[in-house]
N, C-alpha and C. Protein backbone atom coordinates (compact mmCIF):
# COMPACT_ATOMS: atom_id res chain seq x y z
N UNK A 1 37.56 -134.19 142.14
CA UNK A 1 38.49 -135.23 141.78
C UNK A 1 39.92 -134.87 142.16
N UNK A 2 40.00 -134.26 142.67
CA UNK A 2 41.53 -133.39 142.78
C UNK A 2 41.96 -134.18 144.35
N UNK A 3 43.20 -134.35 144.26
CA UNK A 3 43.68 -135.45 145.02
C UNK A 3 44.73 -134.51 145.61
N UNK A 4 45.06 -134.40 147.30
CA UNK A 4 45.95 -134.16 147.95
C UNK A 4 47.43 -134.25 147.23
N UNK A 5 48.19 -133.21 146.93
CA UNK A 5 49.56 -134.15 146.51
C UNK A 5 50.41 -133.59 147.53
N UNK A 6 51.27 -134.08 147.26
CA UNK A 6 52.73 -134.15 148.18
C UNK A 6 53.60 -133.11 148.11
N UNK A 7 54.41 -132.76 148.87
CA UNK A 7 55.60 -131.80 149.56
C UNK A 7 56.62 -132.78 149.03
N UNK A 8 57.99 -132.04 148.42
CA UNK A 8 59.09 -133.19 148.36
C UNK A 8 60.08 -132.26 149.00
N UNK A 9 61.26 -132.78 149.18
CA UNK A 9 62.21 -132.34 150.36
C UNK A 9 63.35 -132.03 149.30
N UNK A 10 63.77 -132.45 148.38
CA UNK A 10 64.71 -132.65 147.26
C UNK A 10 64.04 -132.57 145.76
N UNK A 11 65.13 -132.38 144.78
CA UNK A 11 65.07 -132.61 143.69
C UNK A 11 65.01 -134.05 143.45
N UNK A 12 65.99 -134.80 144.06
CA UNK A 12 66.21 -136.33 143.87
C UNK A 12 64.50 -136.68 144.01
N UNK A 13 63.98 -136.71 145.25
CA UNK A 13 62.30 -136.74 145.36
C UNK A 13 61.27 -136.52 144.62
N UNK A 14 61.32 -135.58 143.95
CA UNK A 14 61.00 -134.91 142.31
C UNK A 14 61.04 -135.58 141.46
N UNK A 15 62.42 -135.53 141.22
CA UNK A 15 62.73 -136.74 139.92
C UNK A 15 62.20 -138.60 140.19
N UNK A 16 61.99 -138.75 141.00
CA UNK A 16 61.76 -140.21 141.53
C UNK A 16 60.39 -140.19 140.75
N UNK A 17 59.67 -138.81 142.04
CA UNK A 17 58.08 -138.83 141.22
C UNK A 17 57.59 -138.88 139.76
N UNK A 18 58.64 -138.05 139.07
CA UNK A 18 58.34 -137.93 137.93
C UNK A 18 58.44 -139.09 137.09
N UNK A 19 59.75 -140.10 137.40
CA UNK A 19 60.13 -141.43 136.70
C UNK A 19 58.97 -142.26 137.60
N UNK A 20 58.42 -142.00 138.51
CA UNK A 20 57.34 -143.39 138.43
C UNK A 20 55.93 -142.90 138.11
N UNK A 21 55.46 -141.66 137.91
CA UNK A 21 54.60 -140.59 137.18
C UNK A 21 54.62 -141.63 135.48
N UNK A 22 55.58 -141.33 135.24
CA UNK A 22 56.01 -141.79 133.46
C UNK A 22 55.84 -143.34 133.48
N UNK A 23 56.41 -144.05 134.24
CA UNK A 23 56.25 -145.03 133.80
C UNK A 23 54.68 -146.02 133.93
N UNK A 24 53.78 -144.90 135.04
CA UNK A 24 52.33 -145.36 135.17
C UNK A 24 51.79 -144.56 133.72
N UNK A 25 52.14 -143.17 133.46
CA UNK A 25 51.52 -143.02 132.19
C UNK A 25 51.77 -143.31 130.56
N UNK A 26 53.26 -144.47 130.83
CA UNK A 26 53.23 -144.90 129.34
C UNK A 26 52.35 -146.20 128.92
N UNK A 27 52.07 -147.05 129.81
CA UNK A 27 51.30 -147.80 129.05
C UNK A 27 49.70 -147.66 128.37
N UNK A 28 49.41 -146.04 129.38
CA UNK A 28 48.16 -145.82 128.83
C UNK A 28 48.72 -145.09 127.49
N UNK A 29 49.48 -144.44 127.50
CA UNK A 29 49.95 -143.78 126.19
C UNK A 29 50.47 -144.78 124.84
N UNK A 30 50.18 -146.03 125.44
CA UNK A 30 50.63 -146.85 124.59
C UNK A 30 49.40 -147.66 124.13
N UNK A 31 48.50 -147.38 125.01
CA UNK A 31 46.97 -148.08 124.83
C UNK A 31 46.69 -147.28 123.75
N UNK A 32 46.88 -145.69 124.14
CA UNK A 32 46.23 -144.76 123.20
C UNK A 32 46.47 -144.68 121.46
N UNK A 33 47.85 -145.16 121.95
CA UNK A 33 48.76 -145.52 120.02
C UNK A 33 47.92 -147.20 119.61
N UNK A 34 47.71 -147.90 119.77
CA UNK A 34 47.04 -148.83 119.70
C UNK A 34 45.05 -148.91 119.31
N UNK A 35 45.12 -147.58 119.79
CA UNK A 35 43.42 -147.17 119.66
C UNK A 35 43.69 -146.50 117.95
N UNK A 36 45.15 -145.60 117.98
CA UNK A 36 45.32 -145.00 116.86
C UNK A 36 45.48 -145.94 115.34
N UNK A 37 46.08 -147.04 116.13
CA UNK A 37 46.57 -148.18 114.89
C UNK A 37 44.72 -148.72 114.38
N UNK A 38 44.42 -148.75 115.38
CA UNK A 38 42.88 -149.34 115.06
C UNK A 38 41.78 -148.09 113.67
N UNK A 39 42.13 -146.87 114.24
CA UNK A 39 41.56 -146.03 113.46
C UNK A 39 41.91 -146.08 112.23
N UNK A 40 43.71 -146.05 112.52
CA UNK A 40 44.15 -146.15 110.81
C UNK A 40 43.22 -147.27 110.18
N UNK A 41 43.31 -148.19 110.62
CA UNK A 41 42.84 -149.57 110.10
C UNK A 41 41.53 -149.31 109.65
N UNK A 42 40.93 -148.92 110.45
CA UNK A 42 39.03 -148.82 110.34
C UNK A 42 39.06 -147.66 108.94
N UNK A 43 39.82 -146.42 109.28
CA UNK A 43 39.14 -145.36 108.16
C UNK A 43 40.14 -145.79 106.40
N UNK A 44 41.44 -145.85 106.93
CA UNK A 44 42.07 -146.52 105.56
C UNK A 44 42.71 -145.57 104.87
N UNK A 45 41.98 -144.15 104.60
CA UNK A 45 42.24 -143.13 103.62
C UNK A 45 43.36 -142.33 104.47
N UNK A 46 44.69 -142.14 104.27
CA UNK A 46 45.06 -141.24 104.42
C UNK A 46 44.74 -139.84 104.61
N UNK A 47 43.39 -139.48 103.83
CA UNK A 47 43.63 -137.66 103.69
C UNK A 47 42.16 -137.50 104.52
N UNK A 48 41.83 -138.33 105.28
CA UNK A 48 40.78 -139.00 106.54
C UNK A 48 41.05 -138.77 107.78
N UNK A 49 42.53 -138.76 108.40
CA UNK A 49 43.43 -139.32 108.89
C UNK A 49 42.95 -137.77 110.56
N UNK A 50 43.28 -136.74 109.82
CA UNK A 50 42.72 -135.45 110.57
C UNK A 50 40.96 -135.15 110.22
N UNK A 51 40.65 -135.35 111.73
CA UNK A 51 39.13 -135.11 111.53
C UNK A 51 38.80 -134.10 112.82
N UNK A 52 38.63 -132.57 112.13
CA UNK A 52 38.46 -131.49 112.71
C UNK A 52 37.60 -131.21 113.92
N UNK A 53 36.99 -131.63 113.41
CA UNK A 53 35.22 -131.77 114.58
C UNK A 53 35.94 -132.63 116.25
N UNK A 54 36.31 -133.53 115.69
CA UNK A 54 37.36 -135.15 117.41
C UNK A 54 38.53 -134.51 117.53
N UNK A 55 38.93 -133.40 116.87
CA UNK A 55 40.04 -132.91 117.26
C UNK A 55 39.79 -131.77 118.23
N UNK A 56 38.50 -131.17 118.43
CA UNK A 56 37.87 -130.04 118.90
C UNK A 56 37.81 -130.95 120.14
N UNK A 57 36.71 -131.70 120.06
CA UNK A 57 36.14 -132.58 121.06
C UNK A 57 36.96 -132.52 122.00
N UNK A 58 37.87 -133.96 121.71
CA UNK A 58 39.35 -133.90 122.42
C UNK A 58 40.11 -132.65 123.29
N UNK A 59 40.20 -132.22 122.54
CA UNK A 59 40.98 -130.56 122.88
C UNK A 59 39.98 -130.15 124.33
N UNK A 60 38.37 -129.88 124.04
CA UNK A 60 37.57 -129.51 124.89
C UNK A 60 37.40 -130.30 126.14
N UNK A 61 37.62 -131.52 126.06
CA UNK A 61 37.88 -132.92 127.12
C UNK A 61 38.95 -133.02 128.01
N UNK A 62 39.93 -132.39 127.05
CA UNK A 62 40.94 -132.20 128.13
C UNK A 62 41.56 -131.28 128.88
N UNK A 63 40.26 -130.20 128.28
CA UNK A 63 40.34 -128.65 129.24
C UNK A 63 39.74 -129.47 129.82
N UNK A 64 38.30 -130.09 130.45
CA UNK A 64 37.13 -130.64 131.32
C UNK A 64 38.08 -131.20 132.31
N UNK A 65 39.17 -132.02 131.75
CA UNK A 65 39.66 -133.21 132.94
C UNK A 65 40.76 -132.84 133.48
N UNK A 66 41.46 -131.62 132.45
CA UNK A 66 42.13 -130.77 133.33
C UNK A 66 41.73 -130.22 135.05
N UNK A 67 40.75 -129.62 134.35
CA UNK A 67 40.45 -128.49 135.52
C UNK A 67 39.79 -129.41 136.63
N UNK A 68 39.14 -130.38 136.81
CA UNK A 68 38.76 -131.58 137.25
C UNK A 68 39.86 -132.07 138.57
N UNK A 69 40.78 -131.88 137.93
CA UNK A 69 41.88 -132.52 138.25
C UNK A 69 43.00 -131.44 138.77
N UNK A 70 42.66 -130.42 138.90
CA UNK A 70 43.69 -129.12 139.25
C UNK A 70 44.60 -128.92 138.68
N UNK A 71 44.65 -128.90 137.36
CA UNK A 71 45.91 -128.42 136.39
C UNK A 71 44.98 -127.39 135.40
N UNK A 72 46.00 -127.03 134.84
CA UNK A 72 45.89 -125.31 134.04
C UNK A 72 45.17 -126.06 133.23
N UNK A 73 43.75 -125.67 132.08
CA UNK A 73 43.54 -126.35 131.16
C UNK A 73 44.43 -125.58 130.22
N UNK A 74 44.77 -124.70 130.26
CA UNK A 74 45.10 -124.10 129.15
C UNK A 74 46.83 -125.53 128.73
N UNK A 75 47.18 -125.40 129.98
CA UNK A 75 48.64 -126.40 130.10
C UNK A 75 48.13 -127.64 129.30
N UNK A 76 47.05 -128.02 129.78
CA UNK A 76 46.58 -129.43 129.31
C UNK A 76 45.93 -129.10 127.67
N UNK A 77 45.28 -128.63 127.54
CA UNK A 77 45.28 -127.99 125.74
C UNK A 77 46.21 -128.33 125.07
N UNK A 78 47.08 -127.45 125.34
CA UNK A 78 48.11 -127.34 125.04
C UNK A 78 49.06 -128.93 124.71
N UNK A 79 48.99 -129.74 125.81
CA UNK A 79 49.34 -130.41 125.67
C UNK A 79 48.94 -131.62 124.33
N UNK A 80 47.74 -131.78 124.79
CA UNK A 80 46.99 -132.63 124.17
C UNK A 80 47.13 -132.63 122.58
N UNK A 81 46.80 -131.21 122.45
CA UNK A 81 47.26 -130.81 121.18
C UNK A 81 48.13 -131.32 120.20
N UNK A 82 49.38 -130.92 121.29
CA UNK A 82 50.66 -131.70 120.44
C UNK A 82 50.37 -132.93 120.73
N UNK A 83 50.07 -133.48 121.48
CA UNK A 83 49.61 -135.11 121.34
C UNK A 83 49.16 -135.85 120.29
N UNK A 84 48.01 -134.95 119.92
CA UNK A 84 46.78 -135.37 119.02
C UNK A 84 47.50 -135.20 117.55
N UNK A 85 48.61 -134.04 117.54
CA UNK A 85 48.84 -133.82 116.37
C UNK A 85 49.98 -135.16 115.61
N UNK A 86 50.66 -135.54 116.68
CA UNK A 86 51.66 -136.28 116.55
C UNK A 86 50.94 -138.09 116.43
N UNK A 87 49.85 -138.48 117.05
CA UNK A 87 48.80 -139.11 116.64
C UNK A 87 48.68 -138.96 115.05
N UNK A 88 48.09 -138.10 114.94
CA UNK A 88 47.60 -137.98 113.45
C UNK A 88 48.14 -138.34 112.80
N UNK A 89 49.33 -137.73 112.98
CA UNK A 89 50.34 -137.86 111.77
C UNK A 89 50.86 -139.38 111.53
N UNK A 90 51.15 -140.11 113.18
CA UNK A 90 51.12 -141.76 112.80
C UNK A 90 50.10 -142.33 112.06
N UNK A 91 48.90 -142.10 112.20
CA UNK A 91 48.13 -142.50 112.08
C UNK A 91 47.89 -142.46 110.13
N UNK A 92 48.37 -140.85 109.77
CA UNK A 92 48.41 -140.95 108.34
C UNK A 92 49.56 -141.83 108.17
N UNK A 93 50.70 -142.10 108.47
CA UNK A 93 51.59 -142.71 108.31
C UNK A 93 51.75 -144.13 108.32
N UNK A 94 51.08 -144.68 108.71
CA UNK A 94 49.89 -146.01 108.93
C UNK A 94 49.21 -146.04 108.09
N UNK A 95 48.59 -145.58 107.76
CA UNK A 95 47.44 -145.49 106.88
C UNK A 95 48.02 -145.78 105.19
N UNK A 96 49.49 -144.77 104.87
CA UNK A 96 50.05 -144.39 103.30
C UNK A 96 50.83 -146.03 103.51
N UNK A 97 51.40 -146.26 104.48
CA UNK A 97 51.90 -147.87 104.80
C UNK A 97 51.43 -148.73 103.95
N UNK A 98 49.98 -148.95 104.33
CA UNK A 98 48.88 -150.05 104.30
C UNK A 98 48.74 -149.74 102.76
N UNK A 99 48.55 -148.64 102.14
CA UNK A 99 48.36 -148.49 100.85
C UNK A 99 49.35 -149.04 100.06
N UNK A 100 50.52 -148.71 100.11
CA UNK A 100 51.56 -149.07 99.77
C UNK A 100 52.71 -148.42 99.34
């Protein structure tokens, strides 16, 4: 799956990539907060909210699509991580909302 990438000549070139990089990966990142609003909704309980086992999963998925894809998994772990954690936490935060 690993895709040819590009040589840039500049920083300016860099930065271009990176601002149109971001702006193809926020709406999936925005799909993904939207999958999160749904969970809150479905499970309800706040103290629900972190579920250890999909947090593994996840974590292990995105070593898989890392390395898939020619990036460090460890980078992508890593990443995800803080992703997932910052998820959660909307997600409890959503959740204590709805309660009241």
């Amino acid at each position: 799956m690993v895709t040819e990438r590009p040589t840039y000549a500049s920083m300016d070139e860099v930065r271009a990539a990176i601002d149109a990089l971001d702006a193809e990966i926020m709406p999936l990142v925005a799909e993904r907060a939207h999958c999160i609003t749904e969970a809150a909704r479905l499970k309800g309980d706040p103290e629900i909210a972190l579920v250890p086992w999909r947090v593994e999963e996840v974590a292990a998925n995105a070593r898989r699509l890392a390395e898939a894809n020619g990036l460090d998994p460890d980078l992508a772990e890593k990443l995800w991580r803080a992703m997932m954690t910052e998820f959660i936490a909307h997600e409890r935060a959503l959740m204590e909302r709805a309660q009241g």
